[in-house]
Protein backbone atom coordinates (compact mmCIF):
# COMPACT_ATOMS: atom_id res chain seq x y z
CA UNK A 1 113.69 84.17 63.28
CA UNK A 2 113.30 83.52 66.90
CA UNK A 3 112.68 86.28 68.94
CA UNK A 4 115.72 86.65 71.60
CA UNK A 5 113.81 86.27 74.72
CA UNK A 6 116.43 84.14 76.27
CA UNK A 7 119.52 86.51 75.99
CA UNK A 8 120.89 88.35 79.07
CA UNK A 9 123.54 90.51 79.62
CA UNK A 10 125.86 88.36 81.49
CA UNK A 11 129.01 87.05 79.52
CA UNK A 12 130.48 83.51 79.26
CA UNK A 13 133.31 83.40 81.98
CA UNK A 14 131.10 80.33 83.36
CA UNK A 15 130.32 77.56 81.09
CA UNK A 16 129.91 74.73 83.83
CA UNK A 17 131.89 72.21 81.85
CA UNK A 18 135.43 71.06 82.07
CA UNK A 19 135.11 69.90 78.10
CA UNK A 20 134.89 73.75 78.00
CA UNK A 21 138.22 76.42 77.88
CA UNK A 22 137.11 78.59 79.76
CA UNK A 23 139.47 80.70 78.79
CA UNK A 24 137.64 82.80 76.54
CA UNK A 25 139.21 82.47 73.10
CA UNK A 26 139.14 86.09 71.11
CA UNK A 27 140.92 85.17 67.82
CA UNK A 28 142.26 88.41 66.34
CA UNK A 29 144.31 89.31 63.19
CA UNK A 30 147.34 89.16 65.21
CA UNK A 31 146.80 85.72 66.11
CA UNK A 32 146.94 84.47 62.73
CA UNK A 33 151.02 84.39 62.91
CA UNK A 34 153.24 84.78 59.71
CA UNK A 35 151.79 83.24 56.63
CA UNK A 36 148.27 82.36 57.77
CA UNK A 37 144.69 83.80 56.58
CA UNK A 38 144.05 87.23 58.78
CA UNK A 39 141.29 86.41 61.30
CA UNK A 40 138.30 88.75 62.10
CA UNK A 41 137.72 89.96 65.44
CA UNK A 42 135.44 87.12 66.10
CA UNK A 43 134.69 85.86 69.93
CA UNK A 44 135.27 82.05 69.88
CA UNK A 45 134.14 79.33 72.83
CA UNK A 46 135.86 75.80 72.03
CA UNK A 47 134.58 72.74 73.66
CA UNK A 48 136.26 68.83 74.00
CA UNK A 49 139.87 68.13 73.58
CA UNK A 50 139.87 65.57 70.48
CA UNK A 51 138.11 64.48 67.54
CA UNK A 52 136.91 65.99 64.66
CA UNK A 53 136.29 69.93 64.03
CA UNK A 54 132.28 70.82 64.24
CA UNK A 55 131.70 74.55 63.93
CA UNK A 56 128.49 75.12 65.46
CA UNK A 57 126.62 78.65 64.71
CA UNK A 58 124.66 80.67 66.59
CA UNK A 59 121.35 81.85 64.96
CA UNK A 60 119.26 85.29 65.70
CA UNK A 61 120.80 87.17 63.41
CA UNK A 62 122.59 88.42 66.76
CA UNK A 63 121.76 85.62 69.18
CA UNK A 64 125.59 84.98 70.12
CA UNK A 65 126.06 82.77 72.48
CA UNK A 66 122.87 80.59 72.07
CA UNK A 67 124.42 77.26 70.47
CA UNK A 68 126.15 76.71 73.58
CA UNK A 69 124.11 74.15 74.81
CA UNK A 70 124.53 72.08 71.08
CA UNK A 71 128.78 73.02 71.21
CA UNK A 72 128.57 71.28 74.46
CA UNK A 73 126.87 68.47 73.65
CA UNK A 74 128.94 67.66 71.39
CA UNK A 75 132.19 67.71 73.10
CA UNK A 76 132.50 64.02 73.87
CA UNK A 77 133.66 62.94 70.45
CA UNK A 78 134.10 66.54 68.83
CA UNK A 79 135.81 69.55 68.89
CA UNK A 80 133.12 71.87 68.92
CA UNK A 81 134.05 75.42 68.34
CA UNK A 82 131.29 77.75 68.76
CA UNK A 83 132.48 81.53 67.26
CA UNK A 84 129.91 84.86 68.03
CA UNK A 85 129.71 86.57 64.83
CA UNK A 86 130.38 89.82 64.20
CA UNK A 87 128.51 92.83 65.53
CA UNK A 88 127.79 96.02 64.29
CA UNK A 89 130.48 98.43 63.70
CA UNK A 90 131.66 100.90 61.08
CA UNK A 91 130.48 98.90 58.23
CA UNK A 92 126.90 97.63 57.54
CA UNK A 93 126.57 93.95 58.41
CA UNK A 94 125.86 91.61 54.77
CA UNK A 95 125.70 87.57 54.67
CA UNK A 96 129.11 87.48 52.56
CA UNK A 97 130.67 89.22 55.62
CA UNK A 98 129.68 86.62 57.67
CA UNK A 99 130.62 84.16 55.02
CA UNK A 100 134.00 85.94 55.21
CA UNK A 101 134.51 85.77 58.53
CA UNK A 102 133.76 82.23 59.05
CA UNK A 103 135.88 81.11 56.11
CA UNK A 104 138.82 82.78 57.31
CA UNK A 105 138.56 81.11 60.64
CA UNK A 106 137.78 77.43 59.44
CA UNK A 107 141.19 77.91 56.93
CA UNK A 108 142.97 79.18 59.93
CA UNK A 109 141.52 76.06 62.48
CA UNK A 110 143.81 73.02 62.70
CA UNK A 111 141.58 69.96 61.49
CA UNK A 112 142.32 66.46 60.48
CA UNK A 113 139.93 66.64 58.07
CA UNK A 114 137.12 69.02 56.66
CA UNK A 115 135.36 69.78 59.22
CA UNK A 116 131.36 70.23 59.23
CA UNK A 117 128.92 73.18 60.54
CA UNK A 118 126.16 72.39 62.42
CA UNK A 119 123.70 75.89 62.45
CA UNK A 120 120.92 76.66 64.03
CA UNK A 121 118.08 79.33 63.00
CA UNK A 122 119.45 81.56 61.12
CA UNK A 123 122.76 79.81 62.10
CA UNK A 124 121.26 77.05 60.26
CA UNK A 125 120.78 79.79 56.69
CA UNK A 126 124.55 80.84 57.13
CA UNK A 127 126.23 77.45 57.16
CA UNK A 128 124.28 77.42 53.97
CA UNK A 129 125.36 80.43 52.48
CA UNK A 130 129.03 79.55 53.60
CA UNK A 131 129.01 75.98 51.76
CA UNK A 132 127.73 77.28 49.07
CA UNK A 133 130.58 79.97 48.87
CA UNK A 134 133.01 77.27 49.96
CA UNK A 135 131.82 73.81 49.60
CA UNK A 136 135.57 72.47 49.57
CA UNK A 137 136.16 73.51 52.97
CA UNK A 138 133.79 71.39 54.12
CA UNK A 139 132.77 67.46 54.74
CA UNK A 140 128.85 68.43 55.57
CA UNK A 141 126.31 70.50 56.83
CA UNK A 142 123.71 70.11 59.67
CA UNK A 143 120.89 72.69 59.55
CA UNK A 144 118.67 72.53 63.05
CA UNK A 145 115.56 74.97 62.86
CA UNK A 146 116.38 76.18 59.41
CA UNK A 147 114.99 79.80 58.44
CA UNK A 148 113.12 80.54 55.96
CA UNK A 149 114.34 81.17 51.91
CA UNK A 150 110.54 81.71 50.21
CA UNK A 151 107.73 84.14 50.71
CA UNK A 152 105.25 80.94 51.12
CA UNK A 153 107.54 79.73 54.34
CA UNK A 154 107.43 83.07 55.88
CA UNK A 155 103.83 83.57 55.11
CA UNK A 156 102.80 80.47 56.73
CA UNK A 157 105.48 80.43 59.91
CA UNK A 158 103.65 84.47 60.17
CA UNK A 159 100.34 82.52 61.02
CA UNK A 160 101.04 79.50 62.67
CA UNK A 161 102.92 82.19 64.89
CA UNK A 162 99.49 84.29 65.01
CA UNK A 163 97.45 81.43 65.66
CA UNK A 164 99.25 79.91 68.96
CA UNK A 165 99.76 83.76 70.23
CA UNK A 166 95.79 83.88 70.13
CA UNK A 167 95.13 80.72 71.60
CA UNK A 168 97.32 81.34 74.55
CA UNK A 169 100.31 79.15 73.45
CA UNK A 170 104.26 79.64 73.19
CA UNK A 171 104.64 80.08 69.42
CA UNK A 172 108.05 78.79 69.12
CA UNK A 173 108.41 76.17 71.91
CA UNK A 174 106.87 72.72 72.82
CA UNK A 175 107.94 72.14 76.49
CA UNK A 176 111.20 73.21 76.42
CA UNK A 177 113.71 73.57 79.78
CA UNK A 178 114.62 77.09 80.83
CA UNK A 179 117.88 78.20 78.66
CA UNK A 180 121.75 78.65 80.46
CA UNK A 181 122.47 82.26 80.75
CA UNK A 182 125.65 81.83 78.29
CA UNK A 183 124.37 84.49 75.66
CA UNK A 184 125.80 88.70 75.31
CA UNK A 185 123.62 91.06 75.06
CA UNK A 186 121.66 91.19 71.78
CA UNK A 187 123.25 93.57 68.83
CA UNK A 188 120.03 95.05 67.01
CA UNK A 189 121.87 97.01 64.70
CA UNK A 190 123.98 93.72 63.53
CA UNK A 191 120.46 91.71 63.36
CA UNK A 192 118.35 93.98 61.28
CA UNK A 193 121.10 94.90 59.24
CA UNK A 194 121.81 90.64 58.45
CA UNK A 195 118.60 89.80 57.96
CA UNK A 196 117.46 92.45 55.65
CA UNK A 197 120.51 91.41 53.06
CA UNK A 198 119.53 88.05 53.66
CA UNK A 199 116.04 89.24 52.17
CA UNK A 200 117.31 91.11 50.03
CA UNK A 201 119.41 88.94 48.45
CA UNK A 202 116.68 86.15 48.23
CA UNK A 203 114.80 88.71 46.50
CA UNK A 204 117.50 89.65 44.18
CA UNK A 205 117.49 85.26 43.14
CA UNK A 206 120.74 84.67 44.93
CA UNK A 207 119.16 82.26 47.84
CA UNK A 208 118.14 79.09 47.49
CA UNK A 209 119.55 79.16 44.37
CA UNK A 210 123.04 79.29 45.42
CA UNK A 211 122.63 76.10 46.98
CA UNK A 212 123.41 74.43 43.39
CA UNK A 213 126.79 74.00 44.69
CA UNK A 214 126.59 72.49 47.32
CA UNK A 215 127.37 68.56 47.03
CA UNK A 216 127.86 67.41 50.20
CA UNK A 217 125.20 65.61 52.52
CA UNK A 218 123.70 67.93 54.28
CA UNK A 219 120.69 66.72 57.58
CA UNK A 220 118.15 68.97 58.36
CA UNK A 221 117.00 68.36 61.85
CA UNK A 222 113.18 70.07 62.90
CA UNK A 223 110.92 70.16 65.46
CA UNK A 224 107.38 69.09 64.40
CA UNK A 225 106.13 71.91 66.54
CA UNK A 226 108.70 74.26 65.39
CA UNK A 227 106.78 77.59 63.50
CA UNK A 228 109.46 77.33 60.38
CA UNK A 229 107.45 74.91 58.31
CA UNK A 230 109.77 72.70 58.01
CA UNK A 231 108.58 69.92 55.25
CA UNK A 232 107.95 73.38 53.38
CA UNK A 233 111.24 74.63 54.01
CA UNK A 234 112.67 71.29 53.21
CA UNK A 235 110.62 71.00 49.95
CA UNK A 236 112.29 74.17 48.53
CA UNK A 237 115.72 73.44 49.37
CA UNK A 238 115.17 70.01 48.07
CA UNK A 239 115.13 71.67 44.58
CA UNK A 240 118.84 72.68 45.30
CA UNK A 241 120.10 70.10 46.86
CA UNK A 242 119.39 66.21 46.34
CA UNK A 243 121.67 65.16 49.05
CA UNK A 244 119.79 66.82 51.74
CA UNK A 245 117.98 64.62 54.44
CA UNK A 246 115.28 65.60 56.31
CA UNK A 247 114.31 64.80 60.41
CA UNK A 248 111.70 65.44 62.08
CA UNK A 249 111.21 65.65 65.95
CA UNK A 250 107.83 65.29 67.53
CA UNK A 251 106.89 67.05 70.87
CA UNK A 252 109.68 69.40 69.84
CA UNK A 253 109.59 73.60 68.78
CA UNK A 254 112.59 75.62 67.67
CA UNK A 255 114.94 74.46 70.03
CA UNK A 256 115.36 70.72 70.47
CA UNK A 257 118.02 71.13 72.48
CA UNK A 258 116.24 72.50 75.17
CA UNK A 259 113.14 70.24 74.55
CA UNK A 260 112.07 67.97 77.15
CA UNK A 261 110.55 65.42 75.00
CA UNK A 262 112.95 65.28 71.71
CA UNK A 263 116.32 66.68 73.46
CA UNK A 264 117.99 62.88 73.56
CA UNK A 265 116.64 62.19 70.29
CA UNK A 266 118.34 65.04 69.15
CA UNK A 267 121.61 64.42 70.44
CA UNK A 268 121.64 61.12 69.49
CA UNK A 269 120.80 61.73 65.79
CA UNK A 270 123.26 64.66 65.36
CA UNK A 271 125.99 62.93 67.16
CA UNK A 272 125.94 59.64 65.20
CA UNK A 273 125.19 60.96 61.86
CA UNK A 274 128.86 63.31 62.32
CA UNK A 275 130.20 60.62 63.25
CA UNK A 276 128.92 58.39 60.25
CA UNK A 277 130.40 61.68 58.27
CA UNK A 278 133.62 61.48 59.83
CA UNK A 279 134.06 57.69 59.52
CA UNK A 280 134.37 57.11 63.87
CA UNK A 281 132.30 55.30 66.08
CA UNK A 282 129.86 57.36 68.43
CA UNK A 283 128.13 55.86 71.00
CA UNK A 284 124.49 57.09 71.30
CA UNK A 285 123.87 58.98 74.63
């Protein structure tokens, strides 16, 4: 996972879009009104007015606030709702709470349809975990920067990330833009204790091969440049799921979003390939 170089303390009460409520949204158990699934305490940013639902995580573990920039983005023709995942508290942090917590907001979201999650990083591994879980609440899933699920992945993202620290070079990005301040501060507790049951539960067999269940189509999007091997990563979750397709940016790291050289063709092959998902037109920016 990325390290979080680009978080900052400041919060989101300025998003610098009117597709944007920038109201902050805190969904709360409360909220969920008589009859309705009980909501987590989860911190929620919506963005655009109509279309289809796209749930777009964050990745770290911990990094909330980071898919802003992809939530955006997409606001023309979606409803992009971007929610911060839960921090540490009085329970030790596990994928299936996540999983939890994002099911009971989708059920609780009004949609037209199944929506789909777009993730990226370790955003990317979740929306994974969470249609495998729960592959009828969704339509399909869009993995940008996917993690890692095999010791040969890690291994090799560990030295391509040596190498270009040695020669002088940013291991994770190409040429990217400098990142929006629209992060919270970074929860260490709530990373270390996600990713280690992430580990631990790909040690225990659980991950990739969980992803069995998934039949939907699923696009993995990756920069060329990006340390996460990607055609390796791809390879092994290949195994698991058929449907998956894989793209590949050049001139572009972890973050095409922010890349100068692949951040059109990144928007432009998320955007129409939702909307090929969701049976509507979208024009290609």
């Amino acid at each position: 996972m990325k390290p979080n170089a680009r978080l900052s303390s400041t919060a989101d009460a300025v998003l610098g879009s009117p597709a944007c409520d920038l109201a902050r949204s805190r969904v709360m158990g409360a909220d969920s009104g008589g009859g309705g699934p009980e909501l987590p305490p989860l911190h929620v940013r919506r963005y655009g007015e109509a279309g289809p639902v796209v749930f777009v995580l964050h990745g770290g573990p911990a990094a909330a606030g980071n898919a802003a920039p992809i939530a955006r983005g997409l606001s023309e023709s979606f409803r992009a709702i971007e929610p911060f995942q839960r921090g540490s508290g009085d329970e030790p942090l596990t994928v299936a709470r996540h999983v939890a917590d994002l099911d009971a907001l989708v059920r609780a979201t009004d949609s037209p349809g199944r929506p789909v999650v777009v993730g990226e990083s370790w955003g990317a591994m979740l929306a994974l975990a969470y249609a495998a879980a729960h592959p009828e609440a969704l339509s399909a899933v869009v993995l940008v920067g996917c993690g890692t699920f095999d010791p040969a992945s890690r291994a090799r993202m560990h030295e391509l990330i040596a190498q270009r620290r040695a020669a002088a070079r940013d291991a994770y990005d190409y040429d990217a833009e400098p990142a929006e301040d629209l992060a919270l501060p970074f929860d260490e507790r709530a990373h270390s204790e996600t990713w280690n049951d992430m580990l631990e539960a790909q040690a225990r067999g659980v991950y990739p091969a969980a992803f069995a269940a998934i039949d939907l189509p699923v696009l993995m999007i990756h920069g060329a440049y990006d340390p996460h091997p990607g055609q390796m990563i791809h390879r092994v979750l290949a195994q698991y799921m058929p449907r998956i397709e894989y793209h590949e940016l050049t001139d572009c790291g972890h973050s095409p979003w922010l890349e100068r050289h692949a951040r059109a063709a990144f928007f432009a092959k998320l955007s129409v390939w939702l909307g090929e998902q969701f049976g509507i037109p979208v024009i290609e920016r």
